[in-house]
Protein backbone atom coordinates (compact mmCIF):
# COMPACT_ATOMS: atom_id res chain seq x y z
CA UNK A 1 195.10 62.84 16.13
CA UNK A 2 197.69 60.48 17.15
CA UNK A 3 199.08 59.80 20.58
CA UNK A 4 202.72 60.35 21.29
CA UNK A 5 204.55 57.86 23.53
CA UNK A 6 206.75 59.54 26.04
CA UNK A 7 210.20 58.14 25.98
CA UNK A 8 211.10 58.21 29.06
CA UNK A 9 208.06 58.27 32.14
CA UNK A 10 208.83 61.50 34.79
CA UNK A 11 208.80 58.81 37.60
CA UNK A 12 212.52 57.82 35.79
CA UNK A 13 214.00 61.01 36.62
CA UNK A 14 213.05 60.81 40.61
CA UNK A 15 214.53 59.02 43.17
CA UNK A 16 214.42 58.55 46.95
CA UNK A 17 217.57 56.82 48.75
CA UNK A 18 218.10 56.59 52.31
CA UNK A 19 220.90 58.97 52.85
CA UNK A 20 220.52 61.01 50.48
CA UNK A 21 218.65 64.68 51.05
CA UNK A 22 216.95 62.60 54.21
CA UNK A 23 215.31 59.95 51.97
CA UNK A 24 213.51 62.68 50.29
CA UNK A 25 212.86 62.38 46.33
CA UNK A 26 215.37 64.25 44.49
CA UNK A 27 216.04 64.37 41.26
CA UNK A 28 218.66 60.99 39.88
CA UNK A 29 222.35 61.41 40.02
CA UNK A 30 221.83 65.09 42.14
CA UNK A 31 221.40 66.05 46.17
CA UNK A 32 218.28 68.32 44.24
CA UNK A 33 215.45 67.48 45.92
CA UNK A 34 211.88 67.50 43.83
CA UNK A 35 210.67 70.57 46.63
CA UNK A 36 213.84 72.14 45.65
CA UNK A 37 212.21 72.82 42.52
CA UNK A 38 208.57 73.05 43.29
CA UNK A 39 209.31 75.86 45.83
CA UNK A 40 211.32 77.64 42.96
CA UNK A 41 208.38 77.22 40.77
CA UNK A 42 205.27 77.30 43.03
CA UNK A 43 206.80 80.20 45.42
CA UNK A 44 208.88 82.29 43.55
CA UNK A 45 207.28 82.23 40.87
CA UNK A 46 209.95 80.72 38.73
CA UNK A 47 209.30 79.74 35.19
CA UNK A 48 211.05 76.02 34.36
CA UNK A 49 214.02 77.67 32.33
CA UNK A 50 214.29 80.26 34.71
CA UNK A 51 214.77 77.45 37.28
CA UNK A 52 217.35 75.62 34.82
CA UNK A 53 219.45 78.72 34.56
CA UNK A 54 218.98 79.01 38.57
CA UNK A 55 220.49 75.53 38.67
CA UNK A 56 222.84 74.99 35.07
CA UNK A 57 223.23 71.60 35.82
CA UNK A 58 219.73 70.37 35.49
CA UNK A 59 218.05 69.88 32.34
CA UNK A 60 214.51 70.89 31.50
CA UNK A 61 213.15 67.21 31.57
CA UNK A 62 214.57 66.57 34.85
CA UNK A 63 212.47 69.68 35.96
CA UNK A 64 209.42 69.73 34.53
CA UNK A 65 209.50 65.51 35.91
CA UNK A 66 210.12 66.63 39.04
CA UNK A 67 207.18 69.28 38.64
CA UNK A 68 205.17 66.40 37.65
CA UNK A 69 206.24 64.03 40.70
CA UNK A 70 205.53 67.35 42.63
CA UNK A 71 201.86 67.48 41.83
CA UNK A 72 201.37 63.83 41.64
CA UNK A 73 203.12 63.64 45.33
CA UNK A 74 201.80 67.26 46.64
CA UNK A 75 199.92 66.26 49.54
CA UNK A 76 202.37 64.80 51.04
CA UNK A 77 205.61 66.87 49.82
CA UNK A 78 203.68 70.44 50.82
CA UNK A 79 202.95 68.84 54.60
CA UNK A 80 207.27 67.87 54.27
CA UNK A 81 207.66 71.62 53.17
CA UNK A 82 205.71 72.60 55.89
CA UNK A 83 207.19 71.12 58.56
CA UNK A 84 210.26 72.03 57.79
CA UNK A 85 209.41 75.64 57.71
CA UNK A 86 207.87 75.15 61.11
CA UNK A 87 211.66 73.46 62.44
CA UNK A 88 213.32 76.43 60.71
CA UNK A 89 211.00 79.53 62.88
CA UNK A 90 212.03 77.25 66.43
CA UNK A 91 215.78 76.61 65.18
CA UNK A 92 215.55 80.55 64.45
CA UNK A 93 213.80 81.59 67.40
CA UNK A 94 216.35 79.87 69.95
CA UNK A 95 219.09 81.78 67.97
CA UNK A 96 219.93 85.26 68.31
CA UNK A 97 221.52 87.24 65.07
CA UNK A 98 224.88 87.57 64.21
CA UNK A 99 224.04 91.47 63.70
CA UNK A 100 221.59 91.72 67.05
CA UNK A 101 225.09 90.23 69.17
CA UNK A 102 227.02 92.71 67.65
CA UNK A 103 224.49 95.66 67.85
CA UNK A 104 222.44 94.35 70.57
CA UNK A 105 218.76 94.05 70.23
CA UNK A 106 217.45 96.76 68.06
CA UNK A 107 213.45 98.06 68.07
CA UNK A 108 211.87 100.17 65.80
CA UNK A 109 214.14 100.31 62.91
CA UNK A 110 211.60 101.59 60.75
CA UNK A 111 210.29 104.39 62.70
């Protein structure tokens, strides 16, 4: 069985730049960041073409490299994810709805 030499290494396709996505990795000569896809992938379930039609100007290298850097990296990029959920809920819960000011607060929708 003989070995196969990638052309060109995943880590090729990632880069991190201070402003640029927050000095985050993203994916070279786009603002995609590298949790931009693994979210697609790892959270809604996205397949890696389904992700390339979901963003036409990517090609399938750049995202199965930045699926790589992802799992190489995940540690640290799903404790990144994380906390930015967590500043999303208190940005969200100091804001009221564009549909609640309009409406007013509304309980038991679903009743």
């Amino acid at each position: 069985m003989t070995k196969t030499k990638l052309k060109t290494k995943p880590e090729a396709y990632i880069e991190t730049r201070a402003g640029v996505r927050g000095g985050a990795p993203v994916i070279v000569g786009t603002g995609i960041k590298v949790l931009d896809v693994a979210v697609r992938y790892e959270v809604m379930d996205m397949s890696p073409e389904e992700i390339m039609l979901a963003l036409p100007h990517l090609e399938l290298p750049q995202i199965h490299a930045a699926l790589s850097y992802y799992y190489a990296h995940k540690a640290e990029l799903d404790k990144e994810w994380k906390s930015s959920l967590k500043k999303v809920a208190r940005l969200r819960a100091g804001q009221v709805s564009i549909v609640e000011r309009k409406l007013g607060a509304a309980k038991n929708l679903h009743r």
